[in-house]
PDB file of N, CA and C in Angstrom:
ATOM      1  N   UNK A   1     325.224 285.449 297.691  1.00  0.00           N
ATOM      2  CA  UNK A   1     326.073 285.789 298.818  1.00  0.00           C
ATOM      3  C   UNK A   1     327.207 284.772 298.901  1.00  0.00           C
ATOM      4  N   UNK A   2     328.676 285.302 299.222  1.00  0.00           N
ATOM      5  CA  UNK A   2     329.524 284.385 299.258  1.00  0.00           C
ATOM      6  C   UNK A   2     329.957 284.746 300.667  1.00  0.00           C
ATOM      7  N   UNK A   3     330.827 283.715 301.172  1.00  0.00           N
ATOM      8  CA  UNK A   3     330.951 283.524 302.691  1.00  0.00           C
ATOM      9  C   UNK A   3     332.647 283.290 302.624  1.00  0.00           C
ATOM     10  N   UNK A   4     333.385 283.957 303.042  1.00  0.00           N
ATOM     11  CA  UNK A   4     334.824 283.327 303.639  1.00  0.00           C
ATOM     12  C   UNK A   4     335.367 283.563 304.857  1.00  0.00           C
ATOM     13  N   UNK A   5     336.220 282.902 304.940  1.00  0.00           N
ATOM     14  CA  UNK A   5     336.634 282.434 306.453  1.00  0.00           C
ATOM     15  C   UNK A   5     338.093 283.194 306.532  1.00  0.00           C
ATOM     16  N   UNK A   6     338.508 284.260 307.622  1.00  0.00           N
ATOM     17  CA  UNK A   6     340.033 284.619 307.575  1.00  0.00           C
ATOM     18  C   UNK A   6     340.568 284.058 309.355  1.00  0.00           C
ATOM     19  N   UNK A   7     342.240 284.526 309.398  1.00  0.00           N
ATOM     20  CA  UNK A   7     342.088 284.182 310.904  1.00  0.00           C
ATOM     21  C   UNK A   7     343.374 285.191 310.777  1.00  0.00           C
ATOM     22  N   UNK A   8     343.048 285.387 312.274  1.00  0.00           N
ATOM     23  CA  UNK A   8     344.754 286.017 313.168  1.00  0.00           C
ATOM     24  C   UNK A   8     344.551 285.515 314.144  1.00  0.00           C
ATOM     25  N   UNK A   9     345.769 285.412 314.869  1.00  0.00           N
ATOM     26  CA  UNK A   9     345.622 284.860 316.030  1.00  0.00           C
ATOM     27  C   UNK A   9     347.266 284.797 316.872  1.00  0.00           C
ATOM     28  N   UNK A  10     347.496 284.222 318.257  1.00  0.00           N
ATOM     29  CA  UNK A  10     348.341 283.800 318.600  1.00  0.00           C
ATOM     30  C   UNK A  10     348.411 282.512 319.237  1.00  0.00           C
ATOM     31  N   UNK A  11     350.183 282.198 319.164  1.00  0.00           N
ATOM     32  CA  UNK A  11     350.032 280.757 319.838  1.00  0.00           C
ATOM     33  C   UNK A  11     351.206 280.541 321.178  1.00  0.00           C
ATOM     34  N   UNK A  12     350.844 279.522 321.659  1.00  0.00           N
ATOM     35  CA  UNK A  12     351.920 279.488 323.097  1.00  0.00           C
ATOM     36  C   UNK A  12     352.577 278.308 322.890  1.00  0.00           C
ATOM     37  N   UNK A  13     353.665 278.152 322.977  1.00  0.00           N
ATOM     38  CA  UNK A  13     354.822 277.394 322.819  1.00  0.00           C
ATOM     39  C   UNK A  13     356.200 277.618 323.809  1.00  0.00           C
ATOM     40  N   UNK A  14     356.566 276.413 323.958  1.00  0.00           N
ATOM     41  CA  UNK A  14     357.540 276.118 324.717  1.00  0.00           C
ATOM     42  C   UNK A  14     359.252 276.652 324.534  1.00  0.00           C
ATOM     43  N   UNK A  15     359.549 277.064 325.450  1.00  0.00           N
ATOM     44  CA  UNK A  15     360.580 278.099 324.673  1.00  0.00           C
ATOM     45  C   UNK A  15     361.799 276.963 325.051  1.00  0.00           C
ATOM     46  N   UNK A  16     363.021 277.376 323.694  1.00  0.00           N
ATOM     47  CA  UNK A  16     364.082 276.422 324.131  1.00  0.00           C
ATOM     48  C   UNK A  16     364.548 276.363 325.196  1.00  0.00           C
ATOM     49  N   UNK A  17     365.080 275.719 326.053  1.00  0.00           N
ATOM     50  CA  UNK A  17     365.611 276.127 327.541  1.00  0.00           C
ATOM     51  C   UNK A  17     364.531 276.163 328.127  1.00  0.00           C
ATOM     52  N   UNK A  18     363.587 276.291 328.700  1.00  0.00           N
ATOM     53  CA  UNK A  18     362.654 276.550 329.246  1.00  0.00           C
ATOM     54  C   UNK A  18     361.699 277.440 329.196  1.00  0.00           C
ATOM     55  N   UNK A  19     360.355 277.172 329.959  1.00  0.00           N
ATOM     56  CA  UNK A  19     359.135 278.511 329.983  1.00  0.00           C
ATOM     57  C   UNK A  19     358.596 278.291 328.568  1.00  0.00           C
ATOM     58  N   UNK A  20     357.491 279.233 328.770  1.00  0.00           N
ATOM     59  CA  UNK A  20     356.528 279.219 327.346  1.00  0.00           C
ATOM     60  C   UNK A  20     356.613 281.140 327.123  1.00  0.00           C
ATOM     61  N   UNK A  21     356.132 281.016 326.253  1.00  0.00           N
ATOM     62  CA  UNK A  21     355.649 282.345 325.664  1.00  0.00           C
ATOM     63  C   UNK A  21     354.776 282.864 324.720  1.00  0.00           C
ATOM     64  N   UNK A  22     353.943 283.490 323.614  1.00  0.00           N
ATOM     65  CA  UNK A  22     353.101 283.492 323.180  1.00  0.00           C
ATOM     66  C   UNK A  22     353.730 284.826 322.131  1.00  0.00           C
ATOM     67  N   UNK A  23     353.378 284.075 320.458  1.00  0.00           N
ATOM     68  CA  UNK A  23     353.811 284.832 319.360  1.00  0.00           C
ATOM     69  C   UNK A  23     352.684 285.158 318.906  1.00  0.00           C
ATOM     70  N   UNK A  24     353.343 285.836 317.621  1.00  0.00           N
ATOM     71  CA  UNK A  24     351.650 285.648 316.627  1.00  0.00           C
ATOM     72  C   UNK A  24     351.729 284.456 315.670  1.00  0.00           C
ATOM     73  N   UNK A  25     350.567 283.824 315.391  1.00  0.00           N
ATOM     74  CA  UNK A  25     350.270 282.851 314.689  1.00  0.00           C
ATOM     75  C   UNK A  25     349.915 283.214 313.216  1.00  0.00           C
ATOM     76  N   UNK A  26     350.708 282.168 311.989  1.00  0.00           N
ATOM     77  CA  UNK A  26     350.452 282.217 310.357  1.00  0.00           C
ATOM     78  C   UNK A  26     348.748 282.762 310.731  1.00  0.00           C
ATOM     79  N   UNK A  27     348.661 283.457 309.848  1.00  0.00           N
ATOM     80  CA  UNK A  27     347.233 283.891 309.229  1.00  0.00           C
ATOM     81  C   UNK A  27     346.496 282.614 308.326  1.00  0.00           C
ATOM     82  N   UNK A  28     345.626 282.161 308.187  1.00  0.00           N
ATOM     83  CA  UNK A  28     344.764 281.265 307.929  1.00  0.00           C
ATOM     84  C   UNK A  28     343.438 281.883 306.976  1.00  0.00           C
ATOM     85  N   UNK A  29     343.169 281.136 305.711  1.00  0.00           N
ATOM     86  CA  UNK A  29     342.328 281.383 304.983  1.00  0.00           C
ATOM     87  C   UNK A  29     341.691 279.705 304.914  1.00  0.00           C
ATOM     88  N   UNK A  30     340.009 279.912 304.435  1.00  0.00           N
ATOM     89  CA  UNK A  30     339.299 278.453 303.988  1.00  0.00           C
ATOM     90  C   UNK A  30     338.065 279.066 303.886  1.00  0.00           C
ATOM     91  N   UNK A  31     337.412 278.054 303.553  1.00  0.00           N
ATOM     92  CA  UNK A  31     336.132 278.074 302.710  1.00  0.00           C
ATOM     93  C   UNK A  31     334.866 277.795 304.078  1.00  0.00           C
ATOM     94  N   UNK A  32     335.463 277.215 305.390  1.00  0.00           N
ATOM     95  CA  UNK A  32     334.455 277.233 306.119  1.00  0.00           C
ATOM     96  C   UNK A  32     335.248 277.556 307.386  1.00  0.00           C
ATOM     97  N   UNK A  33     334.299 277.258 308.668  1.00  0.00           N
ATOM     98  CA  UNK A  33     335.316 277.792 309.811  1.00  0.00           C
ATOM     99  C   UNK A  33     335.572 276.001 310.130  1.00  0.00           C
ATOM    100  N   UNK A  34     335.227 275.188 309.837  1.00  0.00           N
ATOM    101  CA  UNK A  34     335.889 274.189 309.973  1.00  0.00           C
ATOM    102  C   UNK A  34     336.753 273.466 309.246  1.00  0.00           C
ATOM    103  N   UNK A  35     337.294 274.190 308.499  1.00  0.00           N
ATOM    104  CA  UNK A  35     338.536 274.146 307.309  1.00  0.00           C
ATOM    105  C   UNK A  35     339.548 274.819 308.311  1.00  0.00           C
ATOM    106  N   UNK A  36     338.929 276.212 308.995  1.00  0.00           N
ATOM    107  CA  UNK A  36     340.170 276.697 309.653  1.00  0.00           C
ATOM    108  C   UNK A  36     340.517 276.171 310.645  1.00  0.00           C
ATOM    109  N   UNK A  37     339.529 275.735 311.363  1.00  0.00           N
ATOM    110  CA  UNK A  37     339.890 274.628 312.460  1.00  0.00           C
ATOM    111  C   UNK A  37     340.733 273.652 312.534  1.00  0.00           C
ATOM    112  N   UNK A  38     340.715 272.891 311.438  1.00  0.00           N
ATOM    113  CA  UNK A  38     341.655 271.895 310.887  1.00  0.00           C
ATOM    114  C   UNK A  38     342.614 272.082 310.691  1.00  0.00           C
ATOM    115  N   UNK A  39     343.042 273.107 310.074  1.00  0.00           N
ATOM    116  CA  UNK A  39     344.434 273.861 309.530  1.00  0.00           C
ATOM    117  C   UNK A  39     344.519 274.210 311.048  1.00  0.00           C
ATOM    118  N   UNK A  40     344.277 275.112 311.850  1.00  0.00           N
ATOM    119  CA  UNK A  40     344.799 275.601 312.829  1.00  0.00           C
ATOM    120  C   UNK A  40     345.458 274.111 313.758  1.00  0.00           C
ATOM    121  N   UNK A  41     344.599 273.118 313.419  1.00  0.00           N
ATOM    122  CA  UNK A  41     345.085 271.946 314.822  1.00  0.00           C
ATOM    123  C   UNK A  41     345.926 270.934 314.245  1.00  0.00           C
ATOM    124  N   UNK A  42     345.995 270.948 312.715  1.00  0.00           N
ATOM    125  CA  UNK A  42     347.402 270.550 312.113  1.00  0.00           C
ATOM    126  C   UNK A  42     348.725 271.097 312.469  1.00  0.00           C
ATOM    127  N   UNK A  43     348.153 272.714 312.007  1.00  0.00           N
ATOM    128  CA  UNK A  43     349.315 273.793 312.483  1.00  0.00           C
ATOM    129  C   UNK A  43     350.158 273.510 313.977  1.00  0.00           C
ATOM    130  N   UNK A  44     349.365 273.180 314.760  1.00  0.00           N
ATOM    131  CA  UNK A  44     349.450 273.289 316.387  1.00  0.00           C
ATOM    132  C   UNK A  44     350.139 271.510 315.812  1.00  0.00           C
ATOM    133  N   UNK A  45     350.047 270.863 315.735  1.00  0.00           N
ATOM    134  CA  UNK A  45     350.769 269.123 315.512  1.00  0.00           C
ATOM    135  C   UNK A  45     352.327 269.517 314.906  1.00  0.00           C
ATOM    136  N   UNK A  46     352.340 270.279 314.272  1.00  0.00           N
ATOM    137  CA  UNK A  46     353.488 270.245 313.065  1.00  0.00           C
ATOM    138  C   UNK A  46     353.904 271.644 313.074  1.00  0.00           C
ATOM    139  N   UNK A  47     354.077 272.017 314.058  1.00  0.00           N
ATOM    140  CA  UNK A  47     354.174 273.075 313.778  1.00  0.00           C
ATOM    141  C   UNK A  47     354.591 274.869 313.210  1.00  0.00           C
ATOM    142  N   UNK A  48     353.384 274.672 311.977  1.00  0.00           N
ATOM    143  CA  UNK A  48     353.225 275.541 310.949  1.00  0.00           C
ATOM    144  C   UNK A  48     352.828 276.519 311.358  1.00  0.00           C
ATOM    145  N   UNK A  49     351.866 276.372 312.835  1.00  0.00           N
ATOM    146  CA  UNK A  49     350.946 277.397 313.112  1.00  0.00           C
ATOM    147  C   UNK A  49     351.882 278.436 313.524  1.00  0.00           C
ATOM    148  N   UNK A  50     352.792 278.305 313.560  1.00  0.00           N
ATOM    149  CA  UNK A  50     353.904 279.763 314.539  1.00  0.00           C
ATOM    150  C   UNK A  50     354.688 280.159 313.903  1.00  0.00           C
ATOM    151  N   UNK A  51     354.047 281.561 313.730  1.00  0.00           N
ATOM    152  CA  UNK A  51     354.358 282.612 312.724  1.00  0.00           C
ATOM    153  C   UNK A  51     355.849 282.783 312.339  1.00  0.00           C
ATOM    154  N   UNK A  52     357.165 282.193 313.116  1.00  0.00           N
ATOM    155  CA  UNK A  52     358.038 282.441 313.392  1.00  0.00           C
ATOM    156  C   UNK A  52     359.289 282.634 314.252  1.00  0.00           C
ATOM    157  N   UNK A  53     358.688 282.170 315.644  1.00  0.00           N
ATOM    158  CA  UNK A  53     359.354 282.261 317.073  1.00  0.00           C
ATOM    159  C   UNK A  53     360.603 280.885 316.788  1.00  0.00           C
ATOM    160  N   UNK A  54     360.180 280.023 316.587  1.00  0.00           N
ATOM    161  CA  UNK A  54     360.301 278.865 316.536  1.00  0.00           C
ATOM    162  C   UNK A  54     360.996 278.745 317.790  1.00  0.00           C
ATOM    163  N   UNK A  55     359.388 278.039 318.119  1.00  0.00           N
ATOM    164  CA  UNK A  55     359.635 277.321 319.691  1.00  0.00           C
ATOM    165  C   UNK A  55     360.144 275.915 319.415  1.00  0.00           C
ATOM    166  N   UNK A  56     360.308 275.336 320.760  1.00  0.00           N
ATOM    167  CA  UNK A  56     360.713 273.911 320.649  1.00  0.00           C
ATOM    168  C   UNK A  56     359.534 272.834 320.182  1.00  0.00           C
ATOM    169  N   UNK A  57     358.243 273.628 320.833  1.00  0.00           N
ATOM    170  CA  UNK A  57     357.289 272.381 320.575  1.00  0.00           C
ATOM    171  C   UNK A  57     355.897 273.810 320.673  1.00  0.00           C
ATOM    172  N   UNK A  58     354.706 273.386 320.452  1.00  0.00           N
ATOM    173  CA  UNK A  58     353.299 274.255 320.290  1.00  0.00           C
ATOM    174  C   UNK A  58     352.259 273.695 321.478  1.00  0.00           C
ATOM    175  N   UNK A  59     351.986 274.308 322.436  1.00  0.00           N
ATOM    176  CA  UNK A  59     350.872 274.153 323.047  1.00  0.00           C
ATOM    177  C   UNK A  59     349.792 274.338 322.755  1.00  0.00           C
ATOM    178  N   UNK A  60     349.233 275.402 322.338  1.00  0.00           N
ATOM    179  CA  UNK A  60     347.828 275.778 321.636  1.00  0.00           C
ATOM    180  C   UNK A  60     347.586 277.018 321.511  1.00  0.00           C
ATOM    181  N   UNK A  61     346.862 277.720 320.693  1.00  0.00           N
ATOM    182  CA  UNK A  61     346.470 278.876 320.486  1.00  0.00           C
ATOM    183  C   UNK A  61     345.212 279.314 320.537  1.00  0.00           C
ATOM    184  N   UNK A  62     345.243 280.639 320.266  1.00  0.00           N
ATOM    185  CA  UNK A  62     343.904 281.007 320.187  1.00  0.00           C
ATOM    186  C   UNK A  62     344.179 282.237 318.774  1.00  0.00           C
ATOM    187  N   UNK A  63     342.782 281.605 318.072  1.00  0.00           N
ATOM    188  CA  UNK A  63     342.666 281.902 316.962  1.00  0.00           C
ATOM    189  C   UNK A  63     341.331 282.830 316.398  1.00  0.00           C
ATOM    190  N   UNK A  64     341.483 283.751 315.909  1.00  0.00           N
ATOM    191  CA  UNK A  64     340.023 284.662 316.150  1.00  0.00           C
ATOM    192  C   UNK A  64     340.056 284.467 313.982  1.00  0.00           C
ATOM    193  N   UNK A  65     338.703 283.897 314.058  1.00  0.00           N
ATOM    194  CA  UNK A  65     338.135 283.998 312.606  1.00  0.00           C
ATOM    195  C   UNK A  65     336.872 285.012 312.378  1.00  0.00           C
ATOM    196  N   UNK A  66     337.460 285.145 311.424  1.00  0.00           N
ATOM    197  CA  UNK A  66     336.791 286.635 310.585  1.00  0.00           C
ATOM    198  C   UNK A  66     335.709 285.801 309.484  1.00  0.00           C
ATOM    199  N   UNK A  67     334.235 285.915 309.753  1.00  0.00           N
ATOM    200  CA  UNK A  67     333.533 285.134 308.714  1.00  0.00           C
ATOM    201  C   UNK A  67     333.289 286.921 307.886  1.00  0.00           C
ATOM    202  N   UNK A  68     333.275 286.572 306.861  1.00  0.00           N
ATOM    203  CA  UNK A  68     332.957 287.588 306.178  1.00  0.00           C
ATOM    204  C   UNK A  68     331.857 287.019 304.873  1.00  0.00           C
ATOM    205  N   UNK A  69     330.795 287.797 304.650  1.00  0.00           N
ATOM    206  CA  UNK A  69     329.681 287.966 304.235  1.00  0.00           C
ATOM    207  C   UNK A  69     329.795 288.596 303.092  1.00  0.00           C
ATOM    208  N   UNK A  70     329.702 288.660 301.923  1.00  0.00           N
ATOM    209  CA  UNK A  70     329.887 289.763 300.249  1.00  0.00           C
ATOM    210  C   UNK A  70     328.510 289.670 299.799  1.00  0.00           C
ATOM    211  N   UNK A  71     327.520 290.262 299.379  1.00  0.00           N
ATOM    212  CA  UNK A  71     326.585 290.482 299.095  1.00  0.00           C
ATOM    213  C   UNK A  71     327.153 290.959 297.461  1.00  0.00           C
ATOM    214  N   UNK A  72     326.276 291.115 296.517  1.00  0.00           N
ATOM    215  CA  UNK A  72     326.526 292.444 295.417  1.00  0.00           C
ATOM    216  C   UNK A  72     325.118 292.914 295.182  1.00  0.00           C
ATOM    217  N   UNK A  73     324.687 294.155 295.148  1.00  0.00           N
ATOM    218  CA  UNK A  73     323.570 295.078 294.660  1.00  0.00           C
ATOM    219  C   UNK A  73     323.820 296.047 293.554  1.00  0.00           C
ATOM    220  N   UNK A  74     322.978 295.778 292.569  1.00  0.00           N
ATOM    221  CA  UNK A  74     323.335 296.931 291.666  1.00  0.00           C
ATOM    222  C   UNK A  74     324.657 296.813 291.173  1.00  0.00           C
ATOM    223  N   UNK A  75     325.469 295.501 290.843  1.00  0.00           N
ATOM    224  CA  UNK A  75     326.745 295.465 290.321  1.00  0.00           C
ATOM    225  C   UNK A  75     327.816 296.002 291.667  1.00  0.00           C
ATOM    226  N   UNK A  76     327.790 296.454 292.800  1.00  0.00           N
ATOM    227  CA  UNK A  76     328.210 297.075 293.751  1.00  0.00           C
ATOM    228  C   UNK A  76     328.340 295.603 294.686  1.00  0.00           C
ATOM    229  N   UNK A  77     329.559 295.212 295.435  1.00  0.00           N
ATOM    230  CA  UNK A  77     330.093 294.311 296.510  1.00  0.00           C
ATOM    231  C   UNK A  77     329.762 295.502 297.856  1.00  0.00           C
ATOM    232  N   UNK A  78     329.284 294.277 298.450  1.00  0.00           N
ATOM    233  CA  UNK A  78     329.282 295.398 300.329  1.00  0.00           C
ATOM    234  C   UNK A  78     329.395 293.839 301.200  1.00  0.00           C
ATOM    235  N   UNK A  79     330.071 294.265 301.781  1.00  0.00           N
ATOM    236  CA  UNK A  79     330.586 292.857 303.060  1.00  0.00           C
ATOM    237  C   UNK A  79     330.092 293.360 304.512  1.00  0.00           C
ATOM    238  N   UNK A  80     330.292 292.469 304.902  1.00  0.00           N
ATOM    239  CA  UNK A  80     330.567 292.180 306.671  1.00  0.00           C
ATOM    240  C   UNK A  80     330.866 291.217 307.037  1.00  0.00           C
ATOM    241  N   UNK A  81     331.437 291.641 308.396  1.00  0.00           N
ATOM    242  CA  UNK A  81     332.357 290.836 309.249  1.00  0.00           C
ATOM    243  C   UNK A  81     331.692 290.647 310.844  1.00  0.00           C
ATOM    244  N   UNK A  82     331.998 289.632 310.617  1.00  0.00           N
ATOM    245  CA  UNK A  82     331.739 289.033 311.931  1.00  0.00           C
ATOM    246  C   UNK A  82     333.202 288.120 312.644  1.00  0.00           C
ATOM    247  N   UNK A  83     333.501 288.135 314.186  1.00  0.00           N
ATOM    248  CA  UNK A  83     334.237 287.646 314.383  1.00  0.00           C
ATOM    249  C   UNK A  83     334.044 286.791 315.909  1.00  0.00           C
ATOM    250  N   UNK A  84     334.943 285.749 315.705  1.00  0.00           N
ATOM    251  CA  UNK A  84     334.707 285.036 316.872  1.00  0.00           C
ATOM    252  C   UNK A  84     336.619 284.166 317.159  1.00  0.00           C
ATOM    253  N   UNK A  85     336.352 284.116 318.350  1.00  0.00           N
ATOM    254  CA  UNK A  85     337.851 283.748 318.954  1.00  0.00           C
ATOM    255  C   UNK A  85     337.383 282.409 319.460  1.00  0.00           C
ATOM    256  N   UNK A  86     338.529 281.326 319.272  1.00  0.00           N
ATOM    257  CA  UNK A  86     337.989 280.413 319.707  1.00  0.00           C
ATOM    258  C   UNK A  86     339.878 279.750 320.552  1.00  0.00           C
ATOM    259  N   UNK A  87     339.954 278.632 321.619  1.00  0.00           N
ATOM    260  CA  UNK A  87     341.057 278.075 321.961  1.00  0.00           C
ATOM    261  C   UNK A  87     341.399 276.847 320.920  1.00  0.00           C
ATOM    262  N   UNK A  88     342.681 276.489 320.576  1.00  0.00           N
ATOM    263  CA  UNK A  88     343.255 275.325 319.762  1.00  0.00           C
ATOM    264  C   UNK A  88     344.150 274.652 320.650  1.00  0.00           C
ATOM    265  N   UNK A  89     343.725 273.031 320.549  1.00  0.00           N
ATOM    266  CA  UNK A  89     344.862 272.628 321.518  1.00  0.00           C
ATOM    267  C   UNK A  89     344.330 271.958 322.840  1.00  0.00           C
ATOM    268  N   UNK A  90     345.212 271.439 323.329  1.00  0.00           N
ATOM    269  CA  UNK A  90     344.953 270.803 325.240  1.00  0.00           C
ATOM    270  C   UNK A  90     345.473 272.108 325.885  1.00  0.00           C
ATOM    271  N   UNK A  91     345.026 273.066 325.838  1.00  0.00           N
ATOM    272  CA  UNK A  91     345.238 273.989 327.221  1.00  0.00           C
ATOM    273  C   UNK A  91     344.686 274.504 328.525  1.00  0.00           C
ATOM    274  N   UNK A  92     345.269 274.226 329.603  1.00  0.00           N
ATOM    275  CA  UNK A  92     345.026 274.549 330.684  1.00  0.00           C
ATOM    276  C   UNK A  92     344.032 275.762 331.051  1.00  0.00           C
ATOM    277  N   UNK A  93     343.222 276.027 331.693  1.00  0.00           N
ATOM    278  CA  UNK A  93     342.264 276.975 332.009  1.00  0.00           C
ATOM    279  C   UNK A  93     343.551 278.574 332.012  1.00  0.00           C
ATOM    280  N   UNK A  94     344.340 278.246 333.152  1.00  0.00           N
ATOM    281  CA  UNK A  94     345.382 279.297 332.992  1.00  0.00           C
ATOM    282  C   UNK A  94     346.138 279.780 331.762  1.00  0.00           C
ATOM    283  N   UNK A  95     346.239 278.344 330.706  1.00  0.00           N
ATOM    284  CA  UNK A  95     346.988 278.773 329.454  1.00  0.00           C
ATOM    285  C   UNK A  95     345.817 279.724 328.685  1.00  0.00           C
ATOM    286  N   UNK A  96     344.979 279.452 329.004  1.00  0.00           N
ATOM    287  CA  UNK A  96     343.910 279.629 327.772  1.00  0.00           C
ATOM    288  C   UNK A  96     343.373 281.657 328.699  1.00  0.00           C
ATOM    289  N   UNK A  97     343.411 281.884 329.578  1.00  0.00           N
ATOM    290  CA  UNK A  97     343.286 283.020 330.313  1.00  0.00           C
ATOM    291  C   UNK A  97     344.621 283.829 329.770  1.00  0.00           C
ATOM    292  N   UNK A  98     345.834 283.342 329.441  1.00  0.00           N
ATOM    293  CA  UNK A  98     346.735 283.642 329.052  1.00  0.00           C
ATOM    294  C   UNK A  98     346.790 284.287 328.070  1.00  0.00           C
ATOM    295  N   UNK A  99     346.775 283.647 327.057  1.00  0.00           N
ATOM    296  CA  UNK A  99     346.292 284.036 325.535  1.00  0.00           C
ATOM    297  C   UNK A  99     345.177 285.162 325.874  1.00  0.00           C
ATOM    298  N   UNK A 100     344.044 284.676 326.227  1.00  0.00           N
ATOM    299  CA  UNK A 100     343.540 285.880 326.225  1.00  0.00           C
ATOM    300  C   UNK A 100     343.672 286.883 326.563  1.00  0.00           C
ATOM    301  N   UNK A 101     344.476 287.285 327.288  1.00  0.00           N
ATOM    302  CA  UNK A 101     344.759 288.304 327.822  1.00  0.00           C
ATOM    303  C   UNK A 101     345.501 288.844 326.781  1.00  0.00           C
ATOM    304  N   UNK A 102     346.880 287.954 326.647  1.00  0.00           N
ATOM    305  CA  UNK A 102     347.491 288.746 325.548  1.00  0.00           C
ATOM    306  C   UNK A 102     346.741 289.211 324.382  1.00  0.00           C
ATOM    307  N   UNK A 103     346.157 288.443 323.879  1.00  0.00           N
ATOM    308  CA  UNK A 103     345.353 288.933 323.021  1.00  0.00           C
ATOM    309  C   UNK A 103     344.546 290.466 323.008  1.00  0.00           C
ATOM    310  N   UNK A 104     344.060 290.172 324.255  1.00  0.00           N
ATOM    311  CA  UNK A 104     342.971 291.826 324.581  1.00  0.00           C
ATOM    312  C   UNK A 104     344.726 293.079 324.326  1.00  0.00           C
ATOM    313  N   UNK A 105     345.564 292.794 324.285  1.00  0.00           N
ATOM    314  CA  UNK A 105     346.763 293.592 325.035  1.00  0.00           C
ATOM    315  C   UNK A 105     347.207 293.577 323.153  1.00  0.00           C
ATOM    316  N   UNK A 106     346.904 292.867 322.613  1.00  0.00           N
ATOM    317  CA  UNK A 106     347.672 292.850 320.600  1.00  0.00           C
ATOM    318  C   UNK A 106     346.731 293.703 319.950  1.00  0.00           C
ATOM    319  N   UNK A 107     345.185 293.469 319.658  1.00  0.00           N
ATOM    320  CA  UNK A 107     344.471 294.403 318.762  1.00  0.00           C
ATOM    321  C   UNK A 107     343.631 295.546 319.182  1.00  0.00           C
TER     322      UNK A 107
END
């Protein structure tokens, strides 16, 4: 059985001029979920993690990883997925209600 780690997600960042807002966040691959963790809270330092908005600065995100499971039988691959969302970052109870929401409102 092999095991990998995917991510989507979004992040909240400070918009030029003022206010925040919330994009989608680079997609993320690794070998464990604490590989993605790392990458995600680098991402959020330097920020890589934002897909593109380019904010002034990164507050934190929330990042949903996809562990996926590959089995093979009989020469035949069959997977599953499992997923879990987790917060990145110093965010506020409200920031972090935020994201989620948007989130429930993206997939």
């Amino acid at each position: 059985m092999t095991k990998t780690f995917k991510t989507t997600g979004i992040v909240l960042g400070n918009c030029w001029g003022g206010g925040n807002a919330a994009y989608a966040a680079n997609n993320l691959k690794g070998e464990t979920k604490e590989s993605i963790i790392e990458q995600a809270t680098k991402g959020l330092e330097d920020g890589s993690l934002d897909a593109g908005m380019g904010f002034e600065s990164l507050v934190g995100a929330l990042i949903c990883i996809e562990t996926i499971e590959t089995i093979e039988v009989d020469g035949k691959e069959f997977s599953r997925s499992e997923f879990e969302t987790i917060h990145v970052g110093e965010l506020t109870e409200s920031e972090q209600d935020f994201l989620d929401e948007v989130w429930c409102h993206t997939v």
